[in-house]
Protein backbone atom coordinates (compact mmCIF):
# COMPACT_ATOMS: atom_id res chain seq x y z
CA UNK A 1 -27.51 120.41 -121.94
CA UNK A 2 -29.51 117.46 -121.50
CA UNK A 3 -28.03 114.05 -121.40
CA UNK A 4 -28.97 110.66 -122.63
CA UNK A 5 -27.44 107.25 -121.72
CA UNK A 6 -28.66 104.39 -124.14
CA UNK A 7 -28.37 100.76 -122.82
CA UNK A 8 -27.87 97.80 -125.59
CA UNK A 9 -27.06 94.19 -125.22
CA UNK A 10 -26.80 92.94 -128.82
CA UNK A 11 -26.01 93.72 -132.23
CA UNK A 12 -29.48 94.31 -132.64
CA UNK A 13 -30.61 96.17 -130.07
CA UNK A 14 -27.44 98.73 -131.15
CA UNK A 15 -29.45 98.96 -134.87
CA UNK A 16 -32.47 99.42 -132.72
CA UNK A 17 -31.54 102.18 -130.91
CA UNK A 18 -29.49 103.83 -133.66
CA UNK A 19 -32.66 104.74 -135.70
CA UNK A 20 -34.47 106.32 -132.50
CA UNK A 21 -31.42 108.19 -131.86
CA UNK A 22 -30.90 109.12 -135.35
CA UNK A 23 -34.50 110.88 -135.49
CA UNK A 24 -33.99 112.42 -131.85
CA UNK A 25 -31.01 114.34 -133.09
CA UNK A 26 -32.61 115.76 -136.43
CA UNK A 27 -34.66 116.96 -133.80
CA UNK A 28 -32.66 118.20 -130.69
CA UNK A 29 -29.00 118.70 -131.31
CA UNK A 30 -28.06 119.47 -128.02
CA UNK A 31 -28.73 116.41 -126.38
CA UNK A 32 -25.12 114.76 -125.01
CA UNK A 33 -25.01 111.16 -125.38
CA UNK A 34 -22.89 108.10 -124.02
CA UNK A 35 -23.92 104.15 -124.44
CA UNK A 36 -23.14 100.67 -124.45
CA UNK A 37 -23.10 100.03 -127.72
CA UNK A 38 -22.20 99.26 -131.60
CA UNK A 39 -21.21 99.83 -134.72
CA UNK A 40 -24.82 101.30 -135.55
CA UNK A 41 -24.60 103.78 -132.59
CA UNK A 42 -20.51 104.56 -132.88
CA UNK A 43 -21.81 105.61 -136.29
CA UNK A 44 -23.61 108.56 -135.14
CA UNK A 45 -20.75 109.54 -132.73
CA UNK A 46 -21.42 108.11 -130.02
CA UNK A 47 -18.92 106.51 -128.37
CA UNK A 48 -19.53 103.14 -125.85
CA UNK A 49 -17.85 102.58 -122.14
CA UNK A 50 -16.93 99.18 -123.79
CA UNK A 51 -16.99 96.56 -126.79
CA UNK A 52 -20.79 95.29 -127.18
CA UNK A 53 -19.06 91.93 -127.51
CA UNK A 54 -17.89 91.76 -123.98
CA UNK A 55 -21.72 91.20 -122.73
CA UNK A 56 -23.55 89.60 -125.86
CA UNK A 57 -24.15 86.19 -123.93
CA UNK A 58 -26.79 83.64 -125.37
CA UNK A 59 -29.02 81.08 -123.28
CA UNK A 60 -29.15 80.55 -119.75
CA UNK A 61 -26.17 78.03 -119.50
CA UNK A 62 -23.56 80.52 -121.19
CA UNK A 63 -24.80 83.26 -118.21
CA UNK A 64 -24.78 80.72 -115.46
CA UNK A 65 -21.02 79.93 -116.80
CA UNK A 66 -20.02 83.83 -116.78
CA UNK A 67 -22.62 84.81 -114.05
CA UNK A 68 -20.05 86.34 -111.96
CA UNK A 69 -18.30 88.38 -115.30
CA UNK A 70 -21.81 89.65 -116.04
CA UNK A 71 -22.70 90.70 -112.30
CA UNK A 72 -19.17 92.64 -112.64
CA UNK A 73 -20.40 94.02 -115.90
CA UNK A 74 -23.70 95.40 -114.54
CA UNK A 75 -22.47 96.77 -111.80
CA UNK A 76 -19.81 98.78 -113.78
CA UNK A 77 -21.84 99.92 -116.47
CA UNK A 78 -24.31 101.24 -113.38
CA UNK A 79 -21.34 103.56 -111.94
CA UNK A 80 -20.88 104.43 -115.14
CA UNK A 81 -24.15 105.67 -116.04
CA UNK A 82 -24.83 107.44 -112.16
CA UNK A 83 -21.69 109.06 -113.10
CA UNK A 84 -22.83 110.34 -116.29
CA UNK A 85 -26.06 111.84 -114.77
CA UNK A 86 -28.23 111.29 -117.82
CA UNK A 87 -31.92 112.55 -117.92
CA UNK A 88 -32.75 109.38 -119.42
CA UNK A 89 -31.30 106.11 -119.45
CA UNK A 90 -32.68 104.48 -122.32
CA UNK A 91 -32.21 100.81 -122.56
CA UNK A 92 -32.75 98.57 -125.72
CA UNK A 93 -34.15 94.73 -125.57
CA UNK A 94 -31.59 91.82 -123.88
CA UNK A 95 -33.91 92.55 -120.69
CA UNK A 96 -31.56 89.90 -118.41
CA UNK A 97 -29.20 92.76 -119.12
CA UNK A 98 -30.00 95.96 -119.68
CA UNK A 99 -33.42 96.42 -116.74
CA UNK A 100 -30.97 94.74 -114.08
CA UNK A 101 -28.80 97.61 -114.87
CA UNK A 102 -32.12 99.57 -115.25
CA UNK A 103 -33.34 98.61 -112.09
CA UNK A 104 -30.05 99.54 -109.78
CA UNK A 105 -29.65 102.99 -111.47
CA UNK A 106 -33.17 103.39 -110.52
CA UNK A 107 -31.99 102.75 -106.86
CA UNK A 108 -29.62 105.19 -106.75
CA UNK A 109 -31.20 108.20 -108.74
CA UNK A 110 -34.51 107.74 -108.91
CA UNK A 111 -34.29 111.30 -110.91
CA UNK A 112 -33.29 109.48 -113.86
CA UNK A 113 -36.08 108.88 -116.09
CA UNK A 114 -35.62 104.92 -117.35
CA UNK A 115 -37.25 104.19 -120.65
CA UNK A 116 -37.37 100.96 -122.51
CA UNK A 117 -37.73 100.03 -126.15
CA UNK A 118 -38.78 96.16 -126.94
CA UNK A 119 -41.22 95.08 -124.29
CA UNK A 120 -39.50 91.89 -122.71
CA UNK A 121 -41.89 88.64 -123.68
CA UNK A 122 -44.00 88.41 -120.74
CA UNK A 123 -46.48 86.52 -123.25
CA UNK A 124 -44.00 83.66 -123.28
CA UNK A 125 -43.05 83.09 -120.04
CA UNK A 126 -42.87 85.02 -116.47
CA UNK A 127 -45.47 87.12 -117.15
CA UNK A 128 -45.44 88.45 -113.06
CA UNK A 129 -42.21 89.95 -113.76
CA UNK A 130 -44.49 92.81 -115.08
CA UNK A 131 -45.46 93.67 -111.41
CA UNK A 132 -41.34 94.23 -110.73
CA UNK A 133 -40.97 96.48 -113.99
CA UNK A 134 -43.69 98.77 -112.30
CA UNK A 135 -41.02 99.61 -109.69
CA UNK A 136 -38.41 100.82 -111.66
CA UNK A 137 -39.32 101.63 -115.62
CA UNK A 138 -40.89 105.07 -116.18
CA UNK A 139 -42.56 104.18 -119.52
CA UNK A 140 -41.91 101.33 -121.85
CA UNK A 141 -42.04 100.97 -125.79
CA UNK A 142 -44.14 98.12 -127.24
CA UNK A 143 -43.39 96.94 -130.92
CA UNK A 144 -47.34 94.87 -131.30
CA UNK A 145 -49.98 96.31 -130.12
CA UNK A 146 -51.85 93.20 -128.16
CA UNK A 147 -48.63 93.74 -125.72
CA UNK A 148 -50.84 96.43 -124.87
CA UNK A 149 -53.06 94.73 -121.94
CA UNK A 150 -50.31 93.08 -120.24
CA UNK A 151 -49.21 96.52 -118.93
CA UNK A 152 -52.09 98.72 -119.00
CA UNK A 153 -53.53 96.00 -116.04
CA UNK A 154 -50.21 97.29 -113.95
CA UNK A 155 -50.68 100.93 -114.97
CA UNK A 156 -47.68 101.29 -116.67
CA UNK A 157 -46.92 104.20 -119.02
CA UNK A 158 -46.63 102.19 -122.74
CA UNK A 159 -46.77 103.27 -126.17
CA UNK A 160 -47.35 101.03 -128.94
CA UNK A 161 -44.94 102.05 -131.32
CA UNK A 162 -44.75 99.59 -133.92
CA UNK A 163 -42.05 97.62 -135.49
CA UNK A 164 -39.53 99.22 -137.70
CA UNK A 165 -38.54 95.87 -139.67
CA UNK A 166 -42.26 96.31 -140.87
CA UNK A 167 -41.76 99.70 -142.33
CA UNK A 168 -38.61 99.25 -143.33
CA UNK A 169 -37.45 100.61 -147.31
CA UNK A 170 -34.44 100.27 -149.47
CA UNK A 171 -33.73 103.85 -149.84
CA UNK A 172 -31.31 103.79 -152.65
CA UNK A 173 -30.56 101.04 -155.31
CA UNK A 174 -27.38 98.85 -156.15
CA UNK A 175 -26.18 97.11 -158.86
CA UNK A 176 -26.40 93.64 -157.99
CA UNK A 177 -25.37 92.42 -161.57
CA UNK A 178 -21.43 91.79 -160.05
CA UNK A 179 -23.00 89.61 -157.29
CA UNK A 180 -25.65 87.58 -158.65
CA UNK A 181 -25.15 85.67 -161.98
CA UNK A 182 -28.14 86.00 -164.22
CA UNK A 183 -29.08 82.10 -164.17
CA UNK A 184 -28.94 81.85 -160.29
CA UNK A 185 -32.10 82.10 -157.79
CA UNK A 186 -31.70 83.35 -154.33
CA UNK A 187 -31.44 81.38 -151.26
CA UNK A 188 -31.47 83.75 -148.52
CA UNK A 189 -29.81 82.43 -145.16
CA UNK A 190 -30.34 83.75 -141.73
CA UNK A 191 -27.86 81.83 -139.16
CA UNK A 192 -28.30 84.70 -136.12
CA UNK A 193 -26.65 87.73 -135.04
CA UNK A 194 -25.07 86.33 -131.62
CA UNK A 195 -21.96 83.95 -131.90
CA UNK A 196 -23.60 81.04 -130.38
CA UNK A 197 -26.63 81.26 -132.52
CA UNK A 198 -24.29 81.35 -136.01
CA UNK A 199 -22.02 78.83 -134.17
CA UNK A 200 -25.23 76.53 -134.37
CA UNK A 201 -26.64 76.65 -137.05
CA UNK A 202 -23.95 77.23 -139.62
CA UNK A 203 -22.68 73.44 -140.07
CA UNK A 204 -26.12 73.13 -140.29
CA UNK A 205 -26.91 75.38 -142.54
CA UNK A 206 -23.60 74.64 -144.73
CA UNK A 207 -24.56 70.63 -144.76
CA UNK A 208 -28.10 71.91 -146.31
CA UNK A 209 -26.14 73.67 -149.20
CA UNK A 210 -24.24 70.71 -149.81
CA UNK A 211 -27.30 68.39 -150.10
CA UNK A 212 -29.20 71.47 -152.70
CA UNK A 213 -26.07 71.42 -154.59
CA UNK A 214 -26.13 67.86 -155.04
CA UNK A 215 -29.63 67.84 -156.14
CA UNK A 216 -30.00 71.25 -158.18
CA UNK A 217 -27.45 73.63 -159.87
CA UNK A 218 -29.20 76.77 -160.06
CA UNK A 219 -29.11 77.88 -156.81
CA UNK A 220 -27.29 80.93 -155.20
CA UNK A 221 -27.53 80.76 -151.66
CA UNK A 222 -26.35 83.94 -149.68
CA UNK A 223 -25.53 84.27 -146.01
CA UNK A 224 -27.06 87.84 -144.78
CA UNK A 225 -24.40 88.58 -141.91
CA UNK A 226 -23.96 90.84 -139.54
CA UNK A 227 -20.47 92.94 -139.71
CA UNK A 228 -19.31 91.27 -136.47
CA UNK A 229 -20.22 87.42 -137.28
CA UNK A 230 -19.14 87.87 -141.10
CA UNK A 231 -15.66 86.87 -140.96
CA UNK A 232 -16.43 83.68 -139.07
CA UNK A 233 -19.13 82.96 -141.60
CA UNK A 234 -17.15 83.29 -144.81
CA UNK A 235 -14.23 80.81 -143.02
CA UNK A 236 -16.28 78.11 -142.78
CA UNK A 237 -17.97 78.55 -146.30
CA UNK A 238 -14.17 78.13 -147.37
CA UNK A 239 -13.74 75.14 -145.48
CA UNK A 240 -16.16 73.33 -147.48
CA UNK A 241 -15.39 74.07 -151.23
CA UNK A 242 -18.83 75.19 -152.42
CA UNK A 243 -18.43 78.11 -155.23
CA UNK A 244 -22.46 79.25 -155.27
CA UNK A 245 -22.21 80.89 -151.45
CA UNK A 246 -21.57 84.41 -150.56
CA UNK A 247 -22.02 86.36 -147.44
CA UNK A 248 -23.30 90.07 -147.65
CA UNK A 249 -23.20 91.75 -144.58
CA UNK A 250 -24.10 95.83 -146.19
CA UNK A 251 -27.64 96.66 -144.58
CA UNK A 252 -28.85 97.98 -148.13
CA UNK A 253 -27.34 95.38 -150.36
CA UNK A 254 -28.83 92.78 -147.81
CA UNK A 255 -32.44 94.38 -148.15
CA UNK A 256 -32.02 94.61 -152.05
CA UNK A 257 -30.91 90.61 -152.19
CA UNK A 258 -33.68 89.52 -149.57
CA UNK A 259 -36.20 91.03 -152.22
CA UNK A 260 -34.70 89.37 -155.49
CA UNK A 261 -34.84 86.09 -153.47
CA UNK A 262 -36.92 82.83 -153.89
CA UNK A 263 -37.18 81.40 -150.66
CA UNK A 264 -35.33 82.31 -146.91
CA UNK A 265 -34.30 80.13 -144.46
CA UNK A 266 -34.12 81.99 -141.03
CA UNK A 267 -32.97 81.51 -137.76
CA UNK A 268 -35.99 82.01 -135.11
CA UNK A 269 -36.57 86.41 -134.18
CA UNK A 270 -37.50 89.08 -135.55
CA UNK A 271 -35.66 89.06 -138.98
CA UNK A 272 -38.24 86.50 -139.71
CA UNK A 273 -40.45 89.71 -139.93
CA UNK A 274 -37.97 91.47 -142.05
CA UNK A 275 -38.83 88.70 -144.32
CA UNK A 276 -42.66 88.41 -144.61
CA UNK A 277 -42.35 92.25 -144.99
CA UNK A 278 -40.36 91.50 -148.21
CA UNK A 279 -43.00 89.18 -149.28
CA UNK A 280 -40.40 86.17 -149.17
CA UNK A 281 -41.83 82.61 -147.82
CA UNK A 282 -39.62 81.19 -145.63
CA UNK A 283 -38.68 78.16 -142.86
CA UNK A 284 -37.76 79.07 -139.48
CA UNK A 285 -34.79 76.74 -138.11
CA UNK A 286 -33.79 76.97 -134.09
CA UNK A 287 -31.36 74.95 -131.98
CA UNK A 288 -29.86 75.10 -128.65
CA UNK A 289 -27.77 73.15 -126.33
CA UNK A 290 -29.91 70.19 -125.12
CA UNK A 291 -30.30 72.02 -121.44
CA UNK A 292 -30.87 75.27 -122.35
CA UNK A 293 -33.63 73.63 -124.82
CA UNK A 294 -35.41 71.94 -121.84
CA UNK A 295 -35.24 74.50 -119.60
CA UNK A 296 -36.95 76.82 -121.89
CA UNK A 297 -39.63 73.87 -123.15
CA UNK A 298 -40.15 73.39 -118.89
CA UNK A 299 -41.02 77.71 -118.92
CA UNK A 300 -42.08 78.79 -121.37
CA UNK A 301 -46.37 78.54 -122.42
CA UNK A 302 -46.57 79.34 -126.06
CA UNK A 303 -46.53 76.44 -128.80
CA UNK A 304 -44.69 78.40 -131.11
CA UNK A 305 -40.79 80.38 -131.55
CA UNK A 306 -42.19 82.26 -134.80
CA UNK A 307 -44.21 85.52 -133.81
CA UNK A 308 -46.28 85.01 -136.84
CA UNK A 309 -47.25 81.45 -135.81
CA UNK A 310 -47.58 82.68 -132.14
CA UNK A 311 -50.07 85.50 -133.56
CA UNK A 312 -52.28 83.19 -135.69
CA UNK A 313 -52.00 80.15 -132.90
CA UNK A 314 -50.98 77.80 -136.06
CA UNK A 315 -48.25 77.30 -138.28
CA UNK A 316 -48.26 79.45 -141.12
CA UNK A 317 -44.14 79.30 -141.37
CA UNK A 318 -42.80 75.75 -140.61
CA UNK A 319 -40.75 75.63 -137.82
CA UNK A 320 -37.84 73.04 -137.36
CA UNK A 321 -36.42 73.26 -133.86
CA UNK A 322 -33.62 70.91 -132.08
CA UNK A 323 -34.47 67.85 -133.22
CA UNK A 324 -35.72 68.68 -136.45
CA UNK A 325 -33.40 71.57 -136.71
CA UNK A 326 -30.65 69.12 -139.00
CA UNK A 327 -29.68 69.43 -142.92
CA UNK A 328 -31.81 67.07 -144.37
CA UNK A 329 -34.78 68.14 -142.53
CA UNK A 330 -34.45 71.73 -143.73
CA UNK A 331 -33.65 70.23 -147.56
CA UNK A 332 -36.96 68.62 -147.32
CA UNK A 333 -38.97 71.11 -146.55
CA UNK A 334 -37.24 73.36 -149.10
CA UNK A 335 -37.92 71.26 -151.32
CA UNK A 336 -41.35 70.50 -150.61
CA UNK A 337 -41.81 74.69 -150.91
CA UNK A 338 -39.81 75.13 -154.70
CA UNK A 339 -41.64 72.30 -155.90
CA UNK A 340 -45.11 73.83 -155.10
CA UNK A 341 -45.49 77.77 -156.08
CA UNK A 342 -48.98 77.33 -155.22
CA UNK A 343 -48.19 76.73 -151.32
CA UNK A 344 -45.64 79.68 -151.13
CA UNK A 345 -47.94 81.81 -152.46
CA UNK A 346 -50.56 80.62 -149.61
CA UNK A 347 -48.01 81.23 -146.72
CA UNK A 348 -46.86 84.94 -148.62
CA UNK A 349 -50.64 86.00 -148.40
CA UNK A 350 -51.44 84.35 -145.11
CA UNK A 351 -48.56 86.59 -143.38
CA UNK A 352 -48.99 89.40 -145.37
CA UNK A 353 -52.74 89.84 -143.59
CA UNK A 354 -51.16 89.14 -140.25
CA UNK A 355 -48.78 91.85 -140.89
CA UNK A 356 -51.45 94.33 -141.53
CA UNK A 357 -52.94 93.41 -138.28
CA UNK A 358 -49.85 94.51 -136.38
CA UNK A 359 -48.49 97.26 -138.52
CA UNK A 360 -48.09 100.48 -137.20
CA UNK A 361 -49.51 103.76 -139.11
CA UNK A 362 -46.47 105.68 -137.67
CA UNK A 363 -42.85 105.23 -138.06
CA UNK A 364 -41.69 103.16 -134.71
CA UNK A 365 -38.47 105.59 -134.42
CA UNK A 366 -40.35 109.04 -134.87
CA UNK A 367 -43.06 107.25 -132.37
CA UNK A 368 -40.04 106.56 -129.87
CA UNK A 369 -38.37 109.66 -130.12
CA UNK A 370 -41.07 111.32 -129.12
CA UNK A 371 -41.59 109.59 -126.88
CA UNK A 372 -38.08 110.69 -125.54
CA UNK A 373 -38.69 114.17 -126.09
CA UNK A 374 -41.69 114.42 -124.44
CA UNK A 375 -39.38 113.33 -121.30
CA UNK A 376 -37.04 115.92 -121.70
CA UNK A 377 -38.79 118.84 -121.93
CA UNK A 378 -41.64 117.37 -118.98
């Protein structure tokens, strides 16, 4: 029987991951499989070494403080995987994670085939790490296609497969009636899947509310969780007395409200492509701790934090970052967009043509698990 070992480092990464395995075993049921990993990949049965939690670290001050846990943490989940004897490991994004365990599984058993999905950002910053991946990544799985040329100069086996929050479908439809009352628009709110990111941007985020309430009264505005920051979420929305918030944190009923909304206000990633896909305009809001936010301004060579915006070279979504990243900021330029259809329809149809550009033809988890497969049985 041949083995698999797949590698997360985040709540999203584990959804990641859980659709490429989900195709793989449709295809090949007798594959054995053991991870690090989620609720997304427990679902399928498979069963991780340890909590996802225990390693879902944000910004480089939070690993400098636990550098020594998360040396401790690589190094185990390495003697767990050699132990395993997997055919592939196959790791999943959060590459300051899951290629140094890559790399030292390598070292030992070079037998193992070590496949990656999500291309780590060499186009923002450190692009020569590309030369070090060559050592010790068999093949690696791009989600845009002009990631292309940044690895085919170091000869390394890639395959554009596309990005699955651009293909993405609402398979089956809900009531919503019970959640949304029939005089209330849609705010959609994005405050990050990692604890520090939510931690953030939430009294942030809840201080915006507070200002739209003041100002309008037919707003719904609806937090779009994830099933392990929900609970925090909905205790501060108590804290602050505002009956027009909610926090959904079902993947379908989530895609479903993202659609009926009127405008999104997202953290900085890749959700923000979950959104133009929905044909929603949108702000994207970022913050960090005031070191993290200049070491990353000192490295990193792109103007932009929105892949869109990075894309186009301009601003088609506004960003507000640290500074601007603040309540009243945020109510202004939400403002400025509900007050003008005009200009929302403008950024909808400006993204929409960018999408097109880097949409693949192919479902990106039957392109990975083929990719897989062919790895198997080579």
């Amino acid at each position: 029987m041949k083995k698999i070992f797949v590698l997360t480092g985040e709540p999203s990464g584990d959804k990641l991951a859980s659709t490429v395995i989900s195709k793989l075993k449709k295809n090949n049921s007798d594959i054995e499989y053991s991870c690090v990993g989620g609720i997304h990949l427990n679902s399928l049965g498979i069963k991780s070494i340890y909590d996802l939690k225990e390693i879902t670290y944000i910004g480089f001050t939070s690993v400098i403080f636990n550098i020594f846990k998360i040396k401790k943490k690589i190094n185990y989940t390495v003697d767990k995987i050699i132990e395993f004897k997997p055919d592939i490991l196959f790791s999943v994004d959060s590459p300051d994670f899951t290629l140094r365990v890559a790399e030292k599984v390598k070292k030992i058993n070079p037998n193992i085939k070590t496949i990656h999905y999500v291309a780590p950002q060499v186009w923002v910053w450190r692009e020569g790490r590309i030369k070090k991946f060559k050592k010790f990544l068999d093949h690696i799985l791009l989600l845009f296609n002009f990631e292309k040329k940044y690895f085919d100069k170091e000869n390394i086996n890639n395959t554009f497969v596309g990005h699955p929050l651009l293909e993405k479908n609402v398979k089956s439809k809900i009531d919503l009636s019970n959640l949304i009352p029939k005089n209330k628009k849609i705010i959609s709110l994005f405050a990050g899947s990692r604890s520090s990111e939510t931690s953030m941007l939430l009294p942030v985020l809840l201080d915006f509310i507070k200002l739209m309430n003041d100002k309008f009264k037919d707003y719904l505005f609806i937090f779009h969780a994830t099933e392990e920051n929900k609970n925090f979420i909905s205790d501060n929305i108590k804290i602050i007395n505002q009956d027009n918030i909610q926090v959904i944190s079902d993947e379908n009923i989530k895609s479903q409200i993202l659609l009926k909304s009127t405008f999104a206000v997202s953290k900085s990633g890749t959700v923000s492509l979950e959104i133009c896909n929905a044909k929603i305009p949108s702000i994207i809001i970022y913050k960090m701790n005031f070191l993290n936010f200049m070491i990353v301004k000192f490295l990193v060579k792109i103007k932009y934090a929105n892949i869109i915006n990075i894309i186009n070279n301009r601003e088609v979504i506004p960003e507000l970052i640290q500074n601007e990243c603040n309540s009243k900021e945020i109510f202004k330029s939400v403002v400025y967009f509900l007050k003008n259809p005009a200009l929302m329809d403008k950024q909808i149809n400006e993204f929409s043509n960018t999408l097109n550009e880097i949409r693949s033809k192919t479902s990106s988890a039957d392109e990975a698990s083929s990719v897989l497969s062919s790895y198997l049985i080579s």
